[in-house]
C-alpha atoms as a PDB file:
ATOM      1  CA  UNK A   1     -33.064 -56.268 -99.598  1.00  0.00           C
ATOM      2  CA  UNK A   2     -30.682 -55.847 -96.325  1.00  0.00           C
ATOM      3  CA  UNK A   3     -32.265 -57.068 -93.307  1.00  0.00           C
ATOM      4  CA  UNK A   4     -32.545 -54.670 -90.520  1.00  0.00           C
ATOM      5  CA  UNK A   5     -31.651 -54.704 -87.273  1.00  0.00           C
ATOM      6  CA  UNK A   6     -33.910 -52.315 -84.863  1.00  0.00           C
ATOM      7  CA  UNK A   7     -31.970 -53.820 -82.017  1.00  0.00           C
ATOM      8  CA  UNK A   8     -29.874 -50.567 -81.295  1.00  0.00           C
ATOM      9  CA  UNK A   9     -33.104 -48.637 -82.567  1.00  0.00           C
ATOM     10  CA  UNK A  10     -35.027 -50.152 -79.277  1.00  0.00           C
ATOM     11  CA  UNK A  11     -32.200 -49.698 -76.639  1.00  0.00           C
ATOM     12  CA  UNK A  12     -31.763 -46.111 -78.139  1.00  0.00           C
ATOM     13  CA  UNK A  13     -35.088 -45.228 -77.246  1.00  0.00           C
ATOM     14  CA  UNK A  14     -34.934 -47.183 -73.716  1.00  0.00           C
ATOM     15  CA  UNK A  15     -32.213 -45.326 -72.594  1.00  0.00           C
ATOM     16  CA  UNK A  16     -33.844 -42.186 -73.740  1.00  0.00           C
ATOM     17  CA  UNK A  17     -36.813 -42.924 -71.718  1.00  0.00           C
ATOM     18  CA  UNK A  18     -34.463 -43.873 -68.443  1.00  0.00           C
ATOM     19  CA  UNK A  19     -32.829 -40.649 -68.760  1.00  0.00           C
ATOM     20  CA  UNK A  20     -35.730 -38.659 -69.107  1.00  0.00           C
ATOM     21  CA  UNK A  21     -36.992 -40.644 -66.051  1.00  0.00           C
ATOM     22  CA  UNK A  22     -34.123 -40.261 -64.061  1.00  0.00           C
ATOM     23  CA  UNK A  23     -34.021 -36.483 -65.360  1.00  0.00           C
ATOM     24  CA  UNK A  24     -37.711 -36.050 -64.534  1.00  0.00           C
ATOM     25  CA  UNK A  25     -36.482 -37.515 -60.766  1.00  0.00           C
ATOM     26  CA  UNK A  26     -33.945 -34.906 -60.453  1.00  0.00           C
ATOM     27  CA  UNK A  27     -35.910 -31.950 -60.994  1.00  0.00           C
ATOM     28  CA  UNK A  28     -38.356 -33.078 -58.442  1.00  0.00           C
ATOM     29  CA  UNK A  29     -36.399 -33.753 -55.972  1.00  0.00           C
ATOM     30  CA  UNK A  30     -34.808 -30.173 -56.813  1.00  0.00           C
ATOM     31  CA  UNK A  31     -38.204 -29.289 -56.568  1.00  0.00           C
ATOM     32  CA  UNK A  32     -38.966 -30.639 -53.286  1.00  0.00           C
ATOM     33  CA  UNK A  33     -35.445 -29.154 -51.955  1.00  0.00           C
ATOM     34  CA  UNK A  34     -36.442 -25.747 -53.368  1.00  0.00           C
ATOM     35  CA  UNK A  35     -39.783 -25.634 -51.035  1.00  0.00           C
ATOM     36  CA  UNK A  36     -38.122 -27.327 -48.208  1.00  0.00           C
ATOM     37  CA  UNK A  37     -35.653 -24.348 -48.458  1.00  0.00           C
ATOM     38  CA  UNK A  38     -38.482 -21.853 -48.766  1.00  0.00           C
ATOM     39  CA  UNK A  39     -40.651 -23.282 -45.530  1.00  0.00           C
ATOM     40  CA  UNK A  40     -37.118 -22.788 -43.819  1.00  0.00           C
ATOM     41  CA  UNK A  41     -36.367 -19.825 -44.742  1.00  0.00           C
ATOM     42  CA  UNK A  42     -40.033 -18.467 -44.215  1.00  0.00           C
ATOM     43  CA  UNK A  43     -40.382 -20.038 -40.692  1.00  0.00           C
ATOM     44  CA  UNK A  44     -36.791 -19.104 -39.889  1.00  0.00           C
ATOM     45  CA  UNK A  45     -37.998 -15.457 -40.538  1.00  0.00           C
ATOM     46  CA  UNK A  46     -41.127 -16.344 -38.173  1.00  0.00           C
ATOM     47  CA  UNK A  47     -39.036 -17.168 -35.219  1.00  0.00           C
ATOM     48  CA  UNK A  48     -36.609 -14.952 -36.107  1.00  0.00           C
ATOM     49  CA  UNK A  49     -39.732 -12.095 -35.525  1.00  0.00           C
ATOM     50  CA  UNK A  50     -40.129 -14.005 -32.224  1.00  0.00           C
ATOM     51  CA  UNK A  51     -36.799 -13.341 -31.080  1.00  0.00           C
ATOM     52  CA  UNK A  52     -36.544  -9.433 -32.349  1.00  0.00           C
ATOM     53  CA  UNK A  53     -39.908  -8.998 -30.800  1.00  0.00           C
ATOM     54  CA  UNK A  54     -39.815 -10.527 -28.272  1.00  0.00           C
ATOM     55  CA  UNK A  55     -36.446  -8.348 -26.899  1.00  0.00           C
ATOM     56  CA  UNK A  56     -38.386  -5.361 -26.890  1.00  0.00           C
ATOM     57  CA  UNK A  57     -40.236  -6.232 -23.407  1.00  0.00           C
ATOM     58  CA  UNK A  58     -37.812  -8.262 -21.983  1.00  0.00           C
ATOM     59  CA  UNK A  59     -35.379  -5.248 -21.806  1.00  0.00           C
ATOM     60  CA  UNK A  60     -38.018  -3.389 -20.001  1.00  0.00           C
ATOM     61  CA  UNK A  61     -37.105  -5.018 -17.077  1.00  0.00           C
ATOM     62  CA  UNK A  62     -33.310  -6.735 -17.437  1.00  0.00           C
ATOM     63  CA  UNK A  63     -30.703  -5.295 -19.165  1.00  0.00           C
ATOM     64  CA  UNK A  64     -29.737  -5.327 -22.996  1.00  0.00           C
ATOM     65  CA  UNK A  65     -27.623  -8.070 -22.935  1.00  0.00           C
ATOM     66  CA  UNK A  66     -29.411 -10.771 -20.820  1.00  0.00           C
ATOM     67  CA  UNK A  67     -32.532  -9.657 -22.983  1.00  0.00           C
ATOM     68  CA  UNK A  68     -31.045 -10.304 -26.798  1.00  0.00           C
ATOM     69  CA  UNK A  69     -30.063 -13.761 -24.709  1.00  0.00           C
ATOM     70  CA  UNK A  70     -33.129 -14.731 -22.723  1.00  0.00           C
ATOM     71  CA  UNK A  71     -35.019 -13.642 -26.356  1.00  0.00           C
ATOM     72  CA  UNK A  72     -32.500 -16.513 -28.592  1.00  0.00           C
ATOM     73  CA  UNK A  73     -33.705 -18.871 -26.031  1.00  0.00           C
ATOM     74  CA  UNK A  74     -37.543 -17.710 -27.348  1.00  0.00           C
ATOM     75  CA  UNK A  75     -37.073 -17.155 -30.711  1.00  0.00           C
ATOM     76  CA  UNK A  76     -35.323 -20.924 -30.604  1.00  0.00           C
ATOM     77  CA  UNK A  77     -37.813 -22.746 -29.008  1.00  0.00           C
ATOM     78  CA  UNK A  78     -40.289 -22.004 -31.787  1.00  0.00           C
ATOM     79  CA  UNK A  79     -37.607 -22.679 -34.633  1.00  0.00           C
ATOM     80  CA  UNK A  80     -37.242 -25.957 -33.306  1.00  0.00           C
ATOM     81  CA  UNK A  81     -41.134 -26.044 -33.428  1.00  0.00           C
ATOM     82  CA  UNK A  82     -41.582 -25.335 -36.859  1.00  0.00           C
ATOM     83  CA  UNK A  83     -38.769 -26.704 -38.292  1.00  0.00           C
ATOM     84  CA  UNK A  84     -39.471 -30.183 -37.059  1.00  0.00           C
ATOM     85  CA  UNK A  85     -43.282 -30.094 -37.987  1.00  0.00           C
ATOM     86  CA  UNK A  86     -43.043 -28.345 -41.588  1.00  0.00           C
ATOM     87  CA  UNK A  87     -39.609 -28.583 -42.597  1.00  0.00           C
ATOM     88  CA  UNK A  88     -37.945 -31.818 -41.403  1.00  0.00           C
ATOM     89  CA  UNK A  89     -40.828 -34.003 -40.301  1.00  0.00           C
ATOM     90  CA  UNK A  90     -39.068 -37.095 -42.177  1.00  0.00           C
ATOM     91  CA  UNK A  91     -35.813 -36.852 -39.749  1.00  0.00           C
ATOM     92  CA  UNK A  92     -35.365 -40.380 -38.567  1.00  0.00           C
ATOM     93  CA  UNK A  93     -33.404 -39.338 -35.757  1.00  0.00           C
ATOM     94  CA  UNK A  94     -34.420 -39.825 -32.115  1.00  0.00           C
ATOM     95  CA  UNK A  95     -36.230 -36.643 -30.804  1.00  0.00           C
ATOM     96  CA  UNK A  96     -33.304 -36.414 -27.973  1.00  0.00           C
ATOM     97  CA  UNK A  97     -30.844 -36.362 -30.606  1.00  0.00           C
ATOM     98  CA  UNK A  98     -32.606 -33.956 -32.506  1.00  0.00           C
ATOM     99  CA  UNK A  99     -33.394 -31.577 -29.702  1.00  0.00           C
ATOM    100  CA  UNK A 100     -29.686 -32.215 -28.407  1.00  0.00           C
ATOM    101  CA  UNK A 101     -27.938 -31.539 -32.190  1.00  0.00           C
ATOM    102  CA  UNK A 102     -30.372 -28.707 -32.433  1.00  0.00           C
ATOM    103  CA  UNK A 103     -29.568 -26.997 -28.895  1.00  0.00           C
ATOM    104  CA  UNK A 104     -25.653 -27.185 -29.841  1.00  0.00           C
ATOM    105  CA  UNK A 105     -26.020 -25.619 -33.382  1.00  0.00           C
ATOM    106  CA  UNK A 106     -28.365 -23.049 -31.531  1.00  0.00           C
ATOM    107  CA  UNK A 107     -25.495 -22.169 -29.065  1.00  0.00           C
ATOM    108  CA  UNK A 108     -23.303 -21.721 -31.669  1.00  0.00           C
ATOM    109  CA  UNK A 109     -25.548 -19.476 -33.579  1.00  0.00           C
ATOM    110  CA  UNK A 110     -26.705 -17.934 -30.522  1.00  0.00           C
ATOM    111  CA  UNK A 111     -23.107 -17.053 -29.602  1.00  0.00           C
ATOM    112  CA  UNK A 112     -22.365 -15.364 -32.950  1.00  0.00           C
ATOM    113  CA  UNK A 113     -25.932 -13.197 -32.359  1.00  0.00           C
ATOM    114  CA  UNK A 114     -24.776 -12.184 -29.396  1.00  0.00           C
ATOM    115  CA  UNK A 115     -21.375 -11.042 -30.135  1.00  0.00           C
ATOM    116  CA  UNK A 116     -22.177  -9.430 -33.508  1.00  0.00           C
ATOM    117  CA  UNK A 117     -25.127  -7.535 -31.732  1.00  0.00           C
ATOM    118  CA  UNK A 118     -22.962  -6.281 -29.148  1.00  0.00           C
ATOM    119  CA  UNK A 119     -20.335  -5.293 -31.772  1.00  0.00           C
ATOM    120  CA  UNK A 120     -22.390  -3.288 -33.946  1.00  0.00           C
ATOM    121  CA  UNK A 121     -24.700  -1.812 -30.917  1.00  0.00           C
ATOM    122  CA  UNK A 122     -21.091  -0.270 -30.194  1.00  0.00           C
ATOM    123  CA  UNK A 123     -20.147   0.848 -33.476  1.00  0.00           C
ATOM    124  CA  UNK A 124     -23.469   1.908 -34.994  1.00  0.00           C
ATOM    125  CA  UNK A 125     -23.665   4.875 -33.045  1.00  0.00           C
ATOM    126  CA  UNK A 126     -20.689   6.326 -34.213  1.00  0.00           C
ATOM    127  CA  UNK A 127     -22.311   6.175 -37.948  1.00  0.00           C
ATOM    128  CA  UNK A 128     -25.534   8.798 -36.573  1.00  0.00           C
ATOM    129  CA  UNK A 129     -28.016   6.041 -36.088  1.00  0.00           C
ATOM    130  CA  UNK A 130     -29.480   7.330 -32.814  1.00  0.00           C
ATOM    131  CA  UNK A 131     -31.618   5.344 -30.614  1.00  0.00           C
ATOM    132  CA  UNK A 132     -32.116   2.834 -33.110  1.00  0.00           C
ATOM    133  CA  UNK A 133     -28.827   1.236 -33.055  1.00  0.00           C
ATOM    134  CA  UNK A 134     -29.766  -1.678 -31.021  1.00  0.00           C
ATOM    135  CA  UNK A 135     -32.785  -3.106 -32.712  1.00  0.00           C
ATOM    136  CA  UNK A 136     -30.392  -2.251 -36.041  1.00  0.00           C
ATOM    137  CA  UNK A 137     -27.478  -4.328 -34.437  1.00  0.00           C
ATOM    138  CA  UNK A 138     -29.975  -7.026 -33.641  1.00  0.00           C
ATOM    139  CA  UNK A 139     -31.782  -7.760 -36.438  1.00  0.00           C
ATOM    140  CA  UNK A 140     -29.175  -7.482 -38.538  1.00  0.00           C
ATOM    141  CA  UNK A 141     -27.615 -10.291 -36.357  1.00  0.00           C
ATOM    142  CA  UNK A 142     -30.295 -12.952 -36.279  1.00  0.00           C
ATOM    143  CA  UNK A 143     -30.507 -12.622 -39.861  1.00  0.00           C
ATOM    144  CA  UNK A 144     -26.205 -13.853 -39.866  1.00  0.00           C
ATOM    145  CA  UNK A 145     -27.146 -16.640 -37.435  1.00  0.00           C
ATOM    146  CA  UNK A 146     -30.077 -17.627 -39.464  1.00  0.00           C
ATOM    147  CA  UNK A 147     -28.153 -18.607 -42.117  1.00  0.00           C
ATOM    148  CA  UNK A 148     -25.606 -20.587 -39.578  1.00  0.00           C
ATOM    149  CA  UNK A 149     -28.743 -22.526 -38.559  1.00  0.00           C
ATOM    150  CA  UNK A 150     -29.698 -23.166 -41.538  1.00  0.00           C
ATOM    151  CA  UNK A 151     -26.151 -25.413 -42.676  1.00  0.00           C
ATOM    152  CA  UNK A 152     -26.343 -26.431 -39.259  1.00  0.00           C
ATOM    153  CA  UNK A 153     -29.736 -27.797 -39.215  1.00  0.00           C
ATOM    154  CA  UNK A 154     -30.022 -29.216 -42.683  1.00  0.00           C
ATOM    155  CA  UNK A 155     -26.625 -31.180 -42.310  1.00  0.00           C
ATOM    156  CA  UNK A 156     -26.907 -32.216 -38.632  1.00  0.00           C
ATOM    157  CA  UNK A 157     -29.994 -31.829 -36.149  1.00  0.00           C
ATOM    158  CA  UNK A 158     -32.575 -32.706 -38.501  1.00  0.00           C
ATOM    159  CA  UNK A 159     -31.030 -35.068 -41.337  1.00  0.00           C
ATOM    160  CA  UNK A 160     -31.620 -38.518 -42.565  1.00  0.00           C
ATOM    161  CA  UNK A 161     -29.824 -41.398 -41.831  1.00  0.00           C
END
């Protein structure tokens, strides 16, 4: 009778069991990205309600422009809130770096809002949208810069390392 060798048998079935492990790591951490997206995107939309909302009054007493900015200053100020309790509470970096990295992808957002809200305040009424055209041009706007913030946050204010 031939003698056999489970040698290759064993390592076979280790190797199975350190991909599966290594698979099983994967899709949690895919996991873990996928809510860490979600919060983001969820408290994004929070302060992005803050900013929209909070327009409304301010251009009660300043005009249109000064208001959309004085309102990113809001709205940004409780991003930076949230994001750095519930999203990105494991960011290693300094809270002056943080605030400082988050300020600068802010202007840059902030910037784009602007502009794009002035831009389509202009054009939308020449499509028939009325009185409305403003709020339209804004929100349409903060929901562009939230998705600058986003790349901008993840990869620089609030990562690791």
């Amino acid at each position: 009778m031939p003698a056999l060798d489970a040698g290759p048998a064993i390592a076979a079935g280790a190797s199975q069991v350190a991909v599966q492990i290594t698979a099983d790591q994967v899709d949690a951490a895919r996991g873990e990205e996928l809510r860490r997206l979600l919060r983001f995107l969820a408290l994004g939309l929070a302060a992005a309600a803050v900013n929209w909302l909070v327009r409304f009054p301010l251009s009660w007493f300043m005009p249109f422009g000064a208001a959309v900015a004085v309102a990113q200053i809001i709205g940004m100020t409780a991003g930076f809130t949230l994001y750095r309790a519930y999203v990105f509470p494991a960011s290693d970096l300094p809270l002056s770096r943080q605030v400082m990295r988050f300020i600068g992808v802010n202007c840059v957002s902030g910037i784009q809002v602007w502009l794009m809200t002035m831009g389509l305040a202009a054009l939308l009424p020449w499509l028939g949208l009325g009185w409305q055209h403003e709020a339209i041009a804004h929100g349409v706007s903060i929901g562009v810069g939230a998705m600058t913030s986003y790349v901008g946050h993840k990869y620089l204010t609030f990562r690791q390392g």
